[in-house]
Protein backbone atom coordinates (compact mmCIF):
# COMPACT_ATOMS: atom_id res chain seq x y z
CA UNK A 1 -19.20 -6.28 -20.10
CA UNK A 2 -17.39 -2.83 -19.80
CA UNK A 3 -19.58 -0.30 -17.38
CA UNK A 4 -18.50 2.82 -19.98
CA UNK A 5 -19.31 3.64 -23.51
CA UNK A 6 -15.74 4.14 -25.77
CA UNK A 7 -15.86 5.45 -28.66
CA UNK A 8 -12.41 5.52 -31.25
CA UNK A 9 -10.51 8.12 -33.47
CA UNK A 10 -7.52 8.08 -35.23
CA UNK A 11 -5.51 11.85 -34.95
CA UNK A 12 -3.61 13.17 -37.48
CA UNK A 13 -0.57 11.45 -37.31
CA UNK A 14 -2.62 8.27 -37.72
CA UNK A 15 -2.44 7.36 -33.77
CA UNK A 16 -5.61 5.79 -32.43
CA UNK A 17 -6.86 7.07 -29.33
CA UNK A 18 -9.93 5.31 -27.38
CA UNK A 19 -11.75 7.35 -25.06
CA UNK A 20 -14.50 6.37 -22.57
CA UNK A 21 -17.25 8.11 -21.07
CA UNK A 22 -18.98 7.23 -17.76
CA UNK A 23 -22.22 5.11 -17.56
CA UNK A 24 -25.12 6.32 -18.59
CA UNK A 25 -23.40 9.03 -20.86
CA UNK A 26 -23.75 9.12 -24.81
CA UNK A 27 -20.94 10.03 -26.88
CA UNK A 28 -21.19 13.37 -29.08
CA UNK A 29 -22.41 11.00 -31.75
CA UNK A 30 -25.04 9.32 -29.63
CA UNK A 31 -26.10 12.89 -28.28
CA UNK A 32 -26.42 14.32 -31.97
CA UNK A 33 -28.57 11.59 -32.84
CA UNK A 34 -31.03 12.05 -29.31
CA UNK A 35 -31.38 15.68 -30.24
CA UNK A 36 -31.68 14.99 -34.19
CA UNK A 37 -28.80 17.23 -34.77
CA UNK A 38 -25.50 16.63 -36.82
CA UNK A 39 -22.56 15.84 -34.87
CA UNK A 40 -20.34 18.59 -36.18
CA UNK A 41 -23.41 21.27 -35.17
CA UNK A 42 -23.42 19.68 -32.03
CA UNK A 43 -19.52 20.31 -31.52
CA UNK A 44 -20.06 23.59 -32.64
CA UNK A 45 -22.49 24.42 -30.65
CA UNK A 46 -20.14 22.98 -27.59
CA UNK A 47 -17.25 24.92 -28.94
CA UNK A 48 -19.00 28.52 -29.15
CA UNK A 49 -20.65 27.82 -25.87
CA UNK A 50 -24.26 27.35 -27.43
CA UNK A 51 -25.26 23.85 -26.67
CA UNK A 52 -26.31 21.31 -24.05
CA UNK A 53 -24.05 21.13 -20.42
CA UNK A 54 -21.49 18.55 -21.49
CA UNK A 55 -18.97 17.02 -19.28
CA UNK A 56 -14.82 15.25 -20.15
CA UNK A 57 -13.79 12.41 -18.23
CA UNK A 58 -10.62 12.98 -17.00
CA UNK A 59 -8.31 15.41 -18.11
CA UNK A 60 -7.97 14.46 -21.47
CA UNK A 61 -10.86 12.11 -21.72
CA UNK A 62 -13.74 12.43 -24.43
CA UNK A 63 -16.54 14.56 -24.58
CA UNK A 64 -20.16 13.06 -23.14
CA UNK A 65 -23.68 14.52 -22.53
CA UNK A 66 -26.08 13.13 -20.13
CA UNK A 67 -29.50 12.32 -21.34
CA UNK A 68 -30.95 15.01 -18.57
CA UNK A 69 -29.67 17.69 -19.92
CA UNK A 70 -30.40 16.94 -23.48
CA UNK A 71 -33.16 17.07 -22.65
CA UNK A 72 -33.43 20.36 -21.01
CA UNK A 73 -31.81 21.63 -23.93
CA UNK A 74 -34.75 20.76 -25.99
CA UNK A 75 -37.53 21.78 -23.69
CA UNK A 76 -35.46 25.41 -23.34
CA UNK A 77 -35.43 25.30 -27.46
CA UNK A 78 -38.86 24.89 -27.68
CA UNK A 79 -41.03 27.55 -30.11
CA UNK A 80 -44.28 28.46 -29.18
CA UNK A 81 -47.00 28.59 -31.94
């Protein structure tokens, strides 16, 4: 069994392209889902700056959050009644 999550897309030009994040990591798709947010929001967010600390593995390797600080995303999101 593989120690990293993968995840595959297929770019433009119809190449398929498998990248893995380390242990422990979710995906941007796996991280929308913990946070109940869509995945193109949460790219957004990434994009603009907004979001949860994310991390790349490598140099051109895919995108990953760590559970720790989706978290503190959502406790520093919080709205007080």
């Amino acid at each position: 069994m593989s120690s990293k999550n993968t995840t595959t897309t297929t770019t433009s030009r119809g190449a398929l392209v498998v990248t893995e994040v380390p242990q422990g990591a979710l995906t941007t798709k796996q991280a929308a889902a913990y946070i109940a947010m869509a995945a193109g929001t949460l790219e957004n967010k990434r994009l603009a700056g907004e979001g949860p600390r994310w991390g790349r593995h490598g140099r051109k390797g895919g995108i990953y959050y760590r559970v720790v600080d989706l978290d503190a995303y959502l406790a520093a999101n919080l709205v007080e009644a």
